[in-house]
Protein backbone atom coordinates (compact mmCIF):
# COMPACT_ATOMS: atom_id res chain seq x y z
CA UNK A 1 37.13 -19.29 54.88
CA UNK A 2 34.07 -17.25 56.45
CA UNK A 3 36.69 -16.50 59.01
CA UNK A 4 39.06 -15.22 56.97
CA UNK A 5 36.25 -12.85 55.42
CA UNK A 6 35.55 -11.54 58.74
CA UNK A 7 38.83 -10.94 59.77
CA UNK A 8 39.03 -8.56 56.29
CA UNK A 9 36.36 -6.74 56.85
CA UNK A 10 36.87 -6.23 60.66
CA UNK A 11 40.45 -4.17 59.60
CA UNK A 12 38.99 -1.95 56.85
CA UNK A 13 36.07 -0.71 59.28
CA UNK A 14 39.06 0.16 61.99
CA UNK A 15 40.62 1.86 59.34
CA UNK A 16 37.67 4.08 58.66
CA UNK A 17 36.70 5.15 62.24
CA UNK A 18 38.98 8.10 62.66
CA UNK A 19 38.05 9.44 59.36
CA UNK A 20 34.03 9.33 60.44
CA UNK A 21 35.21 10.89 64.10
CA UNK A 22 37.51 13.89 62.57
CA UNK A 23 36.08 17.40 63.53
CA UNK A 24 36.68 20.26 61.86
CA UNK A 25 36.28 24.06 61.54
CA UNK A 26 35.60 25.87 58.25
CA UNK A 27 36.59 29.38 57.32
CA UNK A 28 34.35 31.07 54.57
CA UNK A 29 36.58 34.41 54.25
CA UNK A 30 40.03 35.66 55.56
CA UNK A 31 39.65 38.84 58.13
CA UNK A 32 40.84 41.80 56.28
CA UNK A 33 39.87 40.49 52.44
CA UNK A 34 43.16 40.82 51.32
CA UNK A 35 43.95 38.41 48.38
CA UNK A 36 47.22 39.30 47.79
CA UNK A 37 50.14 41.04 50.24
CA UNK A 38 50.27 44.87 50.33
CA UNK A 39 53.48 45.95 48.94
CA UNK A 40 55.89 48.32 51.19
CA UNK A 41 59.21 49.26 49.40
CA UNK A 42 61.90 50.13 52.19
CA UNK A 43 64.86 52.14 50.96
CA UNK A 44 67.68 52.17 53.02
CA UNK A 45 68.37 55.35 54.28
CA UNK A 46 71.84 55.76 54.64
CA UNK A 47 72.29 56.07 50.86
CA UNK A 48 73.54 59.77 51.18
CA UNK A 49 75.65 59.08 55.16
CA UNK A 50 79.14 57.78 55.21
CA UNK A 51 80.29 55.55 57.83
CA UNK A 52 83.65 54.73 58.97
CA UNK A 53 84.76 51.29 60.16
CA UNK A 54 88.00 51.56 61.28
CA UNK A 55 90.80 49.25 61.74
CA UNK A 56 90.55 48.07 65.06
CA UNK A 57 86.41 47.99 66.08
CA UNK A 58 85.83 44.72 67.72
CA UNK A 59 84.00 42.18 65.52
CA UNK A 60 80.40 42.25 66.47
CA UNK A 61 80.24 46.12 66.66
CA UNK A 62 77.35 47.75 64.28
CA UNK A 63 77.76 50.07 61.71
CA UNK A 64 74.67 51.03 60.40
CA UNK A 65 71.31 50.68 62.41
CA UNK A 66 67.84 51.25 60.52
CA UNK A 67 64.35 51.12 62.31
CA UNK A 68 61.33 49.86 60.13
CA UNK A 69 58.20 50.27 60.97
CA UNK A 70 55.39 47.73 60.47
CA UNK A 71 52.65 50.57 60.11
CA UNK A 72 50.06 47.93 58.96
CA UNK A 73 46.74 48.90 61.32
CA UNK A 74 44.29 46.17 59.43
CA UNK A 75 43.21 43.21 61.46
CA UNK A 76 44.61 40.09 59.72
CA UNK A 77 42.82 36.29 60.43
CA UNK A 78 40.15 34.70 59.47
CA UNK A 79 36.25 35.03 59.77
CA UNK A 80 33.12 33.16 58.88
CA UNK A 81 34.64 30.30 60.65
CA UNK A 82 32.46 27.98 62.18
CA UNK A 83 32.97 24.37 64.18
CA UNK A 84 31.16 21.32 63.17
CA UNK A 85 31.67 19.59 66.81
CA UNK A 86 28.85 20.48 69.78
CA UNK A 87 30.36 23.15 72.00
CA UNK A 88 33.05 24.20 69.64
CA UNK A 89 36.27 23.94 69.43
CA UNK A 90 39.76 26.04 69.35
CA UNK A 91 41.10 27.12 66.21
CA UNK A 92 44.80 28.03 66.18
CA UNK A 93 46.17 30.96 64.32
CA UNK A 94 49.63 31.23 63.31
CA UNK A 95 51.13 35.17 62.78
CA UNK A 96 54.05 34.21 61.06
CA UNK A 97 57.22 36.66 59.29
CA UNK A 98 58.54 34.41 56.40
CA UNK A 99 61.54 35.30 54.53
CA UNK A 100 61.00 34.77 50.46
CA UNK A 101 63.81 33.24 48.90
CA UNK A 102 67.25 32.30 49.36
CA UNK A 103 69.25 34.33 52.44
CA UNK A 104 72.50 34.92 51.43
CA UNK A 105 75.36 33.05 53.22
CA UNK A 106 75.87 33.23 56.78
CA UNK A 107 79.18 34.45 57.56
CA UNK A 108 78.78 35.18 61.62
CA UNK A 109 76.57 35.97 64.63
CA UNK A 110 75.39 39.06 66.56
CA UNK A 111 73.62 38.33 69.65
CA UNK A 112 72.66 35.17 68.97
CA UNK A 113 71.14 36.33 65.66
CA UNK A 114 72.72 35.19 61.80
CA UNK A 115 74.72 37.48 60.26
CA UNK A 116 74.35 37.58 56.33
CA UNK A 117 76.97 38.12 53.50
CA UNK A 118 76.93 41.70 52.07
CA UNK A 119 79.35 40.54 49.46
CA UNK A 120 81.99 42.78 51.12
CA UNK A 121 84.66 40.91 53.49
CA UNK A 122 84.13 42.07 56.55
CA UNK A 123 80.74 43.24 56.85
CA UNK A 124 77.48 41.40 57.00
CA UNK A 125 73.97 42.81 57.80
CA UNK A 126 71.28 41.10 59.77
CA UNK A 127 67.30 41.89 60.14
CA UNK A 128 65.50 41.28 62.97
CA UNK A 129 62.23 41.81 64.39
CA UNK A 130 61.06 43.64 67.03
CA UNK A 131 57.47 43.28 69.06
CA UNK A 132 57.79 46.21 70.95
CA UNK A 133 59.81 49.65 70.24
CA UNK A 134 60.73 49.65 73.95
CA UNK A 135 62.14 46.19 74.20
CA UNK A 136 65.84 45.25 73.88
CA UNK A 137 65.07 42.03 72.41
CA UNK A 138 65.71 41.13 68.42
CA UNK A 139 64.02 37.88 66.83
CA UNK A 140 65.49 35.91 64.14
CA UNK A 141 63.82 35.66 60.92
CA UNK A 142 61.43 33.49 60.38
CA UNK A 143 59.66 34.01 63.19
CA UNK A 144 56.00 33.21 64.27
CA UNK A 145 53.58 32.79 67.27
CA UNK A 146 50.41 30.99 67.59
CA UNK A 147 46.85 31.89 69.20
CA UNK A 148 43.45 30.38 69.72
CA UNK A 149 40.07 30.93 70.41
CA UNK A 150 37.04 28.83 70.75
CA UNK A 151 34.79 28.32 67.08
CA UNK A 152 31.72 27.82 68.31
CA UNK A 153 29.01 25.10 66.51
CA UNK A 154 26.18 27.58 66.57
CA UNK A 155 26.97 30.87 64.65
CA UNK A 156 30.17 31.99 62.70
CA UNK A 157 32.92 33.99 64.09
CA UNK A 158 36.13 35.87 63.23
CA UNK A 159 39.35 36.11 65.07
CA UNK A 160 42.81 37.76 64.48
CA UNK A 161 45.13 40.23 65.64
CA UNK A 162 47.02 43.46 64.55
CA UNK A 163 50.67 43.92 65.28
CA UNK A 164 51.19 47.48 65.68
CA UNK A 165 54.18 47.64 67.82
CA UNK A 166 55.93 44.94 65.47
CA UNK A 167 58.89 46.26 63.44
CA UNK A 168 62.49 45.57 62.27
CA UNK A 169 65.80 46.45 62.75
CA UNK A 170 68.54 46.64 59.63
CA UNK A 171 71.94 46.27 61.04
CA UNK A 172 75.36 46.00 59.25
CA UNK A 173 77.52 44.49 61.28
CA UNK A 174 81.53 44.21 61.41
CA UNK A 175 82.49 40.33 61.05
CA UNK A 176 85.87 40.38 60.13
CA UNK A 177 88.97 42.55 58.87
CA UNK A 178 87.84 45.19 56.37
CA UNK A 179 90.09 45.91 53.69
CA UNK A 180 90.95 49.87 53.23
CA UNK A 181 88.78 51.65 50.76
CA UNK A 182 85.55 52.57 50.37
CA UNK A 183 82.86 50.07 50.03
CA UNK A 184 79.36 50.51 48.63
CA UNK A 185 77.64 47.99 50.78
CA UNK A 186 74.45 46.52 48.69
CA UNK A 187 71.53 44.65 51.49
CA UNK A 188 70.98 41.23 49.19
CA UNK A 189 68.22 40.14 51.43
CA UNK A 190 64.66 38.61 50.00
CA UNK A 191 61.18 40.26 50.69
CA UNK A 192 59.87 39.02 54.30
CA UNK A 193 56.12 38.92 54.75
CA UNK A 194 53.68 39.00 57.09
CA UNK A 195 50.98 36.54 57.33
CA UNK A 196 47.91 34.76 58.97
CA UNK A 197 47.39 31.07 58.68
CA UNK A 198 44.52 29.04 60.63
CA UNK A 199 45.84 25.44 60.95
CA UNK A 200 43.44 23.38 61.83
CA UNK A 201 40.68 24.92 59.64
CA UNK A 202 39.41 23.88 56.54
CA UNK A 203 37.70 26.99 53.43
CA UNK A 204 39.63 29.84 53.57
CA UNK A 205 42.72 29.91 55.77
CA UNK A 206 45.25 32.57 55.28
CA UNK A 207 45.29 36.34 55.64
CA UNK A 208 47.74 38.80 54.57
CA UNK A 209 49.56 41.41 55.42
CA UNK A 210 52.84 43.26 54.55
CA UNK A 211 55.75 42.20 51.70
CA UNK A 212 58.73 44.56 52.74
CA UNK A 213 61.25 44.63 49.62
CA UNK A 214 64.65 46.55 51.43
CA UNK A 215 66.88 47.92 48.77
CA UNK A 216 69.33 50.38 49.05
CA UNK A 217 73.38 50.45 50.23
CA UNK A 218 75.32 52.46 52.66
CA UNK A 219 78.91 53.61 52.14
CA UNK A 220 81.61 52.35 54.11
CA UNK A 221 85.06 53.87 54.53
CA UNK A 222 87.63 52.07 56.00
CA UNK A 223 91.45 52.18 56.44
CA UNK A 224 94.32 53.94 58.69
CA UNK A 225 97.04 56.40 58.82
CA UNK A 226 100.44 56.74 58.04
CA UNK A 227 102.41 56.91 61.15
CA UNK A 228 106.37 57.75 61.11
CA UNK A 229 108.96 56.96 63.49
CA UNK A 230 109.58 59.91 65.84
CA UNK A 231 112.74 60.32 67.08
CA UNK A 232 112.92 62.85 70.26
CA UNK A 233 116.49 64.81 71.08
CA UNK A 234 116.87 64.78 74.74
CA UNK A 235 119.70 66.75 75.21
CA UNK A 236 122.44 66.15 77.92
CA UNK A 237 121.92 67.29 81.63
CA UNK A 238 123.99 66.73 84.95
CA UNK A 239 122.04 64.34 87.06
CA UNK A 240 123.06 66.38 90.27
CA UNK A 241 120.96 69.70 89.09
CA UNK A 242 117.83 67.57 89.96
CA UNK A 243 115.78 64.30 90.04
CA UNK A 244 113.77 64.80 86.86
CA UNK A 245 114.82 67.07 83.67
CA UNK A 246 112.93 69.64 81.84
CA UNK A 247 109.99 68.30 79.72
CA UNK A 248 110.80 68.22 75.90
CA UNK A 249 107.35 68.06 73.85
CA UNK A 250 107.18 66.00 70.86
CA UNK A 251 104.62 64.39 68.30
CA UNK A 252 103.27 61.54 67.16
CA UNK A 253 101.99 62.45 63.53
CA UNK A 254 99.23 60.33 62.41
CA UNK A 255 99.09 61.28 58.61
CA UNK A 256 96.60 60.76 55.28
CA UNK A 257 93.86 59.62 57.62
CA UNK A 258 90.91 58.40 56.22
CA UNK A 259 87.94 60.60 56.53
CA UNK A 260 86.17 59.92 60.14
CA UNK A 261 82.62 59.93 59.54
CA UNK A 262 81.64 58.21 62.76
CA UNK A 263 79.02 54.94 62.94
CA UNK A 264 75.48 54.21 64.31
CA UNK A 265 75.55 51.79 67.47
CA UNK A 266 73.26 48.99 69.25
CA UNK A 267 74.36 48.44 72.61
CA UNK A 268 72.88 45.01 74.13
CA UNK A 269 71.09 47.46 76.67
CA UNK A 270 69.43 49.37 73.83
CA UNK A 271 65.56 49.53 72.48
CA UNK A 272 64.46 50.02 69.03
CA UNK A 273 63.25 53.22 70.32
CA UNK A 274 66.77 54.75 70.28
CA UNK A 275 67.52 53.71 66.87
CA UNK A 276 67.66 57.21 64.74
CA UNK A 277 67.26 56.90 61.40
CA UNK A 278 63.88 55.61 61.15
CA UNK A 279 61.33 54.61 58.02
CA UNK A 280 57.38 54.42 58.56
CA UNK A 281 56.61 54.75 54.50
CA UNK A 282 58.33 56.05 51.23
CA UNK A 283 56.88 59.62 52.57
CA UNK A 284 57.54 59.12 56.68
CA UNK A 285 61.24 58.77 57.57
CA UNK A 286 63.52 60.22 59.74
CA UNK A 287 67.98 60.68 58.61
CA UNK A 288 70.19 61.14 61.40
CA UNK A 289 73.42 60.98 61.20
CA UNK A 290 76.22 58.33 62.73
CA UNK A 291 75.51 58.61 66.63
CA UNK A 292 79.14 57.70 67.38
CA UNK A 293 82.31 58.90 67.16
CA UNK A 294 84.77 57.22 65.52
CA UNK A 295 88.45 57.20 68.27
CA UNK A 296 91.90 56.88 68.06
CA UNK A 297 93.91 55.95 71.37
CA UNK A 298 97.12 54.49 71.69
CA UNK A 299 99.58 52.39 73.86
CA UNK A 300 103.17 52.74 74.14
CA UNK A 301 105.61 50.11 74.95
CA UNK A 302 109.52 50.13 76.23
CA UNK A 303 111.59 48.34 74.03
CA UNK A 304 114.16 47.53 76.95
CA UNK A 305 110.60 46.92 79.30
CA UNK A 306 109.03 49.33 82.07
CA UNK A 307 110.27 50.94 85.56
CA UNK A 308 108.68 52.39 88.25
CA UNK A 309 109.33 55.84 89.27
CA UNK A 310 110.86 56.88 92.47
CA UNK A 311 107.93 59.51 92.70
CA UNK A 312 105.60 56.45 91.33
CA UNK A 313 104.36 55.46 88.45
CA UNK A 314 105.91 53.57 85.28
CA UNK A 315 108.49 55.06 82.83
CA UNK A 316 111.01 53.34 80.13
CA UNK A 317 114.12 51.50 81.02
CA UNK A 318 116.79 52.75 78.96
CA UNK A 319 118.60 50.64 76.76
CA UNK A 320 121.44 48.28 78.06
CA UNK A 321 124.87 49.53 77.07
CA UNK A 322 127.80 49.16 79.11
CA UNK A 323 128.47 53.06 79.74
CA UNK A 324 124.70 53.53 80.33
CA UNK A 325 123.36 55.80 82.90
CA UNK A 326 121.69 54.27 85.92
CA UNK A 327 119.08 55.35 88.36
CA UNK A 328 117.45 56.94 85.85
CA UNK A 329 114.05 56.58 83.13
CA UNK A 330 112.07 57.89 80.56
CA UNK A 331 108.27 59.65 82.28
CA UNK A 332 106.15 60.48 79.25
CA UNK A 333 102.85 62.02 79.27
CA UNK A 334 100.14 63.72 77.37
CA UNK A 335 99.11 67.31 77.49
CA UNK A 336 96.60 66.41 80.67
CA UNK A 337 99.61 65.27 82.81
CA UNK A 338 98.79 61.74 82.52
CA UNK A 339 101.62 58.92 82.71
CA UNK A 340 100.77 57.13 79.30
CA UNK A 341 103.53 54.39 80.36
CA UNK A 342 101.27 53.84 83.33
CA UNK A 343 97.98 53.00 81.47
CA UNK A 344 100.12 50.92 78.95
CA UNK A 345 101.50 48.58 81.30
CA UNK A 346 97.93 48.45 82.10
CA UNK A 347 96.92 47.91 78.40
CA UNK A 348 94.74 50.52 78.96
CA UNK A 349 94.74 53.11 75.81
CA UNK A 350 95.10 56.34 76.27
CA UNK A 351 92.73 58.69 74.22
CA UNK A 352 94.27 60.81 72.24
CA UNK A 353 91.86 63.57 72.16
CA UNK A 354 91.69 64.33 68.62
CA UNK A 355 89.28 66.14 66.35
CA UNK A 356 88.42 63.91 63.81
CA UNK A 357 87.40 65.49 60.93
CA UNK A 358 85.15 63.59 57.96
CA UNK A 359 87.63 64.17 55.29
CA UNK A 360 91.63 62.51 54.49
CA UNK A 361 93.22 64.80 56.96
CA UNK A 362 96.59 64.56 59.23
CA UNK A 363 96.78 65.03 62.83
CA UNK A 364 99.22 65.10 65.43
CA UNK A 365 98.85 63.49 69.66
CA UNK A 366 101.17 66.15 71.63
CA UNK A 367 103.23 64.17 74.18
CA UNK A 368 106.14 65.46 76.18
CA UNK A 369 109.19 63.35 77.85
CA UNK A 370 111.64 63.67 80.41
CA UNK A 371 114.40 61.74 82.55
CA UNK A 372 113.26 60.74 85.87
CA UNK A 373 114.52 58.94 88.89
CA UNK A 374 113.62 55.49 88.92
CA UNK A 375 113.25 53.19 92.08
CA UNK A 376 116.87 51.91 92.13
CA UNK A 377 119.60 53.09 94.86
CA UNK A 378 122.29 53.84 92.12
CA UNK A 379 122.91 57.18 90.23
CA UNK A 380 125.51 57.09 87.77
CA UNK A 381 125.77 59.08 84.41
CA UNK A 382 126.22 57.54 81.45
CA UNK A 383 124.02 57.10 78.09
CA UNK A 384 120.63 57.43 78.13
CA UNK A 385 119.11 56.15 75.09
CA UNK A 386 115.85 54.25 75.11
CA UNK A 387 113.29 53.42 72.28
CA UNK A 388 109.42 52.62 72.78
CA UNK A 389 106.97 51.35 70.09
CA UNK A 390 103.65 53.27 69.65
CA UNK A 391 100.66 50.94 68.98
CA UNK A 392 97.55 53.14 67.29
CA UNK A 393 94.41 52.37 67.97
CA UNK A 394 91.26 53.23 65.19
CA UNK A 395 87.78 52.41 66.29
């Protein structure tokens, strides 16, 4: 039995020994006094710009781009901190951006990053952070780093840090097919804040900084135009008068476009310092326009399949009949001289040099068209029919 009692009594004082050898650091105050996060209210700027995302812009291309400034200059940390162990010790200080409250669902990626629902199919917005306005790189939120510095035992000292390069970036982002119309696109995303934690001390621990509430919307236009078959008369000419005919100009009419407002853009290779519309405060903000163009180019494609020129070059085969003509093809090319059958085979679309104008309008791409020698030995006259399908292109 007296063995048994020591046995007890020997467990409960190994129990206890950590708890007598535990050093620890004790905070008094947080650095900048805060008690509470400053409020910022970020509108989104592009409440008044249209944007057009158009029918075929790769998935993963931006729409909108907004800079936001963290223009907090206060110090945030800790102070009267002070370490109970001989010599010191490190505290360690966590900067952290938290999101508050639920994200909305994640319906895709851009550069590694989650993309958010809007709540229109299609589009999705993300915000990232930034630590420098001339670095390419974007963090996911939340985000955080940690530092440290030695407490000392003897006196009480403060420590923190200021982030006054650190900012965001608000992007809307194409995910998916966009229905035609125009969309009021609403950023559902919670406050994110900025704060201070010491996490090893004990008193007072956290600092704050920032709460950045984003509201606002940007409208989207999407859609296409009508686009009618063309039919081009060719006339009839004696294949002995010369190796190519005369060129006969034609259209393809491109009609009720939506308007073509343009878009903002984020290359991979891009800082936050090209971003243009920028917001510092409710009072400090800079509107720019969409930075880039909206396009329309198009391919064209031989029903009956592609030739090569005698002179080089592709053209159209005409279409198989048994009294067609041989040693012969359809050259088409735009108003520069260039062989759109060429770049087509190469599914390479040709631009088709448009004004775009921002509201519905109708335009026309000026082509012309002619019979040409082909590569093959044989010239006979015949029919000379021939159809090719015309793919448009929106971006």
């Amino acid at each position: 039995m007296p063995i048994k009692s020591w046995l007890r009594w020997g467990l409960a004082g190994l129990l206890l020994l950590p708890f007598v050898s535990f050093a620890s650091i004790t905070c008094t105050k947080n650095y900048s006094g805060r008690t509470a996060y400053v409020e910022q209210y970020v509108s989104v700027l592009g409440k008044l710009l249209m944007v057009s995302a158009l029918r075929d812009l790769p998935v993963g291309s931006v729409l909108y781009r907004q800079y936001i400034f963290d223009a907090d200059t206060q110090i945030i940390g800790v102070d009267g901190c002070i370490s109970n162990v001989s010599g010191g010790e490190y505290i360690k200080l966590v900067h952290a951006l938290n999101i508050e409250g639920a994200l909305p669902a994640v319906v895709g990626q851009y550069q590694g990053l989650n993309v958010y629902s809007t709540g229109v199919s299609g589009i999705g917005v993300v915000v990232a952070a930034t630590y420098n306005n001339n670095s390419t790189s974007l963090y996911g939120l939340p985000d955080s780093s940690m530092t440290q510095t030695n407490i000392p035992s003897t006196e009480s000292r403060r420590f923190g840090s200021v982030y006054t390069d650190q900012a965001f970036e608000l992007l809307l982002v194409k995910v998916g097919d966009i229905s035609p119309g125009v969309w009021m696109v609403a950023f559902n995303y919670p406050p994110i804040t900025r704060s201070a934690q010491a996490t090893n001390a004990t008193g007072v621990t956290q600092d704050y900084g920032y709460r950045w509430n984003i509201s606002g919307s940007v409208t989207v236009v999407a859609g296409t135009c009508q686009t009618p078959d063309v039919t081009v008369p060719m006339g009839e000419h004696s294949i002995a008068e010369s190796t190519t005919t005369e060129w006969v100009d034609f259209n393809i009419n491109l009609l009720n476009c939506p308007p073509m407002y343009g878009r903002y853009n984020r290359n991979a290779s891009d800082s936050s310092s090209t971003a243009v519309i920028r917001w510092r405060s409710s009072t400090d903000y800079t509107i720019v326009g969409p930075d880039l163009a909206n396009s329309i180019g198009f391919l064209l494609n031989p029903v009956s399949g592609y030739q090569t020129l005698a002179a080089g070059g592709e053209c159209a085969a005409l279409t198989d009949d048994t009294d067609m003509a041989k040693g012969m093809c359809l050259e088409i090319q735009n108003r520069d001289n260039v062989n759109v059958l060429t770049h087509s085979k190469a599914n390479t679309l040709t631009d088709s040099n448009l004004s775009l104008q921002q509201t519905t309008a109708s335009y026309a791409i000026p082509l012309r068209a002619r019979y040409a020698r082909n590569n093959e030995s044989t010239l006979r006259a015949g029919k000379a029919d021939t159809a090719v399908e015309f793919t448009i292109n929106y971006q």
